[in-house]
Every structure is written in structure tokens, then in C-alpha cells.
Protein backbone atom coordinates (compact mmCIF):
# COMPACT_ATOMS: atom_id res chain seq x y z
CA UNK A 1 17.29 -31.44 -26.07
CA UNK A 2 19.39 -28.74 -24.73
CA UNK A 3 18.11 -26.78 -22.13
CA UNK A 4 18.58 -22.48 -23.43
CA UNK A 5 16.77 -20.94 -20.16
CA UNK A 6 19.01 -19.28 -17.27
CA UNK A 7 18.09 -17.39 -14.25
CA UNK A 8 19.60 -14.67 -15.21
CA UNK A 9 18.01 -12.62 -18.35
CA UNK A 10 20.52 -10.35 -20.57
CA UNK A 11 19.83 -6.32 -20.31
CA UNK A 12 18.13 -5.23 -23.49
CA UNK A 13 18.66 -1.28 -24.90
CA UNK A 14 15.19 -1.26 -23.24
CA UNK A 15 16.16 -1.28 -19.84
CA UNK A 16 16.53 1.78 -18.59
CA UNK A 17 20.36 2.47 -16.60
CA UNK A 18 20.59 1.39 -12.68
CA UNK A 19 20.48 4.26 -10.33
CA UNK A 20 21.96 4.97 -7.52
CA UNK A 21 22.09 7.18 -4.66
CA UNK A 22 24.57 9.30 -5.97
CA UNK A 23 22.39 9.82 -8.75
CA UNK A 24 19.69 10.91 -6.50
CA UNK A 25 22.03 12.91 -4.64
CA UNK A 26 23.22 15.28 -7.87
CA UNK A 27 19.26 15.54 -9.03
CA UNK A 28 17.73 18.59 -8.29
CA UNK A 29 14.24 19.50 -7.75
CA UNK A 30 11.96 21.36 -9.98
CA UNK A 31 8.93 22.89 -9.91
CA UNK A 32 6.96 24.07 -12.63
CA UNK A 33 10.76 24.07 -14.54
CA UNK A 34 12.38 26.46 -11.60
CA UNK A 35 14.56 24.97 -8.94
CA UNK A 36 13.26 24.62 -5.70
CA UNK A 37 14.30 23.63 -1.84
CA UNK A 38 13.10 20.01 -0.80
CA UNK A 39 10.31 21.56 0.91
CA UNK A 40 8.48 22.99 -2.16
CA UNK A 41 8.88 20.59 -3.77
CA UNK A 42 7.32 17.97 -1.64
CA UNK A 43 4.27 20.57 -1.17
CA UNK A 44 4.07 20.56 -4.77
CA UNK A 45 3.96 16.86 -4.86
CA UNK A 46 1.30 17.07 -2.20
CA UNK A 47 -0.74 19.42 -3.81
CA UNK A 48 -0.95 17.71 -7.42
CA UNK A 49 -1.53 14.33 -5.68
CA UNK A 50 -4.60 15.83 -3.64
CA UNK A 51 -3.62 14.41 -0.90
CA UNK A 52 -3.29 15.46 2.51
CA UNK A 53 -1.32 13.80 5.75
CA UNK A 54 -3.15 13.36 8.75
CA UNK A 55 -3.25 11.51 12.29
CA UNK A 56 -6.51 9.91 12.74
CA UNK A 57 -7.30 7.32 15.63
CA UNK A 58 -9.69 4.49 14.63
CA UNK A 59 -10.71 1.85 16.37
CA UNK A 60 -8.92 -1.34 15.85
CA UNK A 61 -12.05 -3.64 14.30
CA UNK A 62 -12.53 -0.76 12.16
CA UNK A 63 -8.89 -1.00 10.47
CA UNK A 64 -9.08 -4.84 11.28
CA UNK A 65 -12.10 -4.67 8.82
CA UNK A 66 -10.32 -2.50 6.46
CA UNK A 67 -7.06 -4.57 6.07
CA UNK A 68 -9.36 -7.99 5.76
CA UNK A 69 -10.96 -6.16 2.78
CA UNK A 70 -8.17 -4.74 1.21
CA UNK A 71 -5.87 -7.71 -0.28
CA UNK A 72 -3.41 -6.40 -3.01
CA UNK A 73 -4.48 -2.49 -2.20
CA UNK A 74 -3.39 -0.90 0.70
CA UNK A 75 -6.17 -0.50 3.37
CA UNK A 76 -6.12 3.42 3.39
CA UNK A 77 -7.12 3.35 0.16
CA UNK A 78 -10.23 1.32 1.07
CA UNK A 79 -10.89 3.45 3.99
CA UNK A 80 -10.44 6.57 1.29
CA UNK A 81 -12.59 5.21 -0.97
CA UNK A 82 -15.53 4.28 1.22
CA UNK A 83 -15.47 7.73 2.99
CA UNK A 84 -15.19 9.49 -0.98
CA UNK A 85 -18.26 7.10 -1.36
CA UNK A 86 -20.37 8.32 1.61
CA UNK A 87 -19.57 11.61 1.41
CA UNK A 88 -21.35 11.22 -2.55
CA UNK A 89 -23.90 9.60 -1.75
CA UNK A 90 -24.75 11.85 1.08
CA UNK A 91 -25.69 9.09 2.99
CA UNK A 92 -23.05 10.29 6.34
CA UNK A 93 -25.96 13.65 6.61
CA UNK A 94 -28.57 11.88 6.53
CA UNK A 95 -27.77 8.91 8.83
CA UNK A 96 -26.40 11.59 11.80
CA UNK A 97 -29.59 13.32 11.46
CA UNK A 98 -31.72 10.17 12.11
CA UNK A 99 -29.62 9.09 14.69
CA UNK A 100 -29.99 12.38 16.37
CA UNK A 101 -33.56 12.52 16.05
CA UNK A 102 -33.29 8.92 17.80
CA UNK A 103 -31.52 10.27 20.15
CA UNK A 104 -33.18 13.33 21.38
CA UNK A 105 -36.31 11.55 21.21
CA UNK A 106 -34.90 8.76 23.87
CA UNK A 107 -33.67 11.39 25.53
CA UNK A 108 -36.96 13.68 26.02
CA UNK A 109 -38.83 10.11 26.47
CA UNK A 110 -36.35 9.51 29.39
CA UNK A 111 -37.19 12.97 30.98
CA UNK A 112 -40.88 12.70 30.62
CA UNK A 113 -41.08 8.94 32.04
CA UNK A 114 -38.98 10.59 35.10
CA UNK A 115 -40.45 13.67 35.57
């Protein structure tokens, strides 16, 4: 039987044209269907994604954790999500208020016992 597979597959109409960085050079940027500077236009991005940059320092078997967990999604997105989580479930208020209360109680134990 003769073999009809190859390694390489034909372009279809489907497939959309290859693009290159002189293409991406000529685009301009719109906002809203008004030309804009690079600037706006990334806020605009920013601002219909919801999302917001940031430098955070965790500790290292915290992301450790995270990127254990996370497999085919990125670990950020884990770390997103469970934060989104505790922040709805209100659990984060109501866990730093009982560890407080532990706290100050240790703490006026600690000053009674000594004083």
C-alpha cells in the first residue's frame, strides 16, 4: 500500500496569512475606534482585562506550592484564584481576627504570669 501522509500539511483557504513584524509595525492602535499612542492603548488593555501589575514578595514554599499545583496553568493564576476564593468566602477576616484574639490573649497571659 502506498504510504499518502507527509510531514508537511498543504495551507487550506482556512489558514489565515503569516504575519510578520512589518505587519505589526504598519498596525496602529485603536481604542474604542480612535487612534491612540502605545500607552493608551496598553491601559486600555489593562483595564478591560481587570488586571493589575504588581511586585509582591512571597516566600519561596509558598510559590514552590503554587507551581507543584499548577501543571498546564500558570501558577499566578492559582495563586489568583485561591486569593479570589478567600476573599469570597470571607474566610481571610475571620481567620486574622481569631488569630489576633490568640494573640493578644498570649500576650496579656504573658504579662499577667510576669507581673
Amino acid at each position: 500500500m502506498k504510504s499518502t501522509s507527509s510531514t508537511k500539511t498543504p495551507a487550506t483557504s482556512d489558514d489565515p496569512p503569516k504575519l510578520t513584524q512589518a505587519d505589526f509595525d504598519r498596525a496602529s492602535l485603536r481604542v474604542a475606534g480612535k487612534d491612540v499612542s502605545r500607552a493608551e492603548w496598553q491601559a486600555a488593555v489593562r483595564a478591560r482585562v481587570g488586571k493589575l501589575r504588581i511586585n509582591i514578595m512571597l516566600d519561596v514554599p509558598i510559590v514552590e506550592h503554587f507551581k507543584a499545583l499548577a501543571g498546564e496553568r500558570g501558577y499566578q493564576t492559582i495563586i489568583n484564584d485561591t486569593l479570589r476564593r478567600v476573599i469570597e468566602t470571607g474566610h481571610l477576616e475571620s481567620d486574622l481576627r481569631r488569630v489576633l484574639r490568640e494573640e493578644l490573649a498570649r500576650d496579656a497571659g504573658s504579662r499577667t504570669a510576669t507581673g
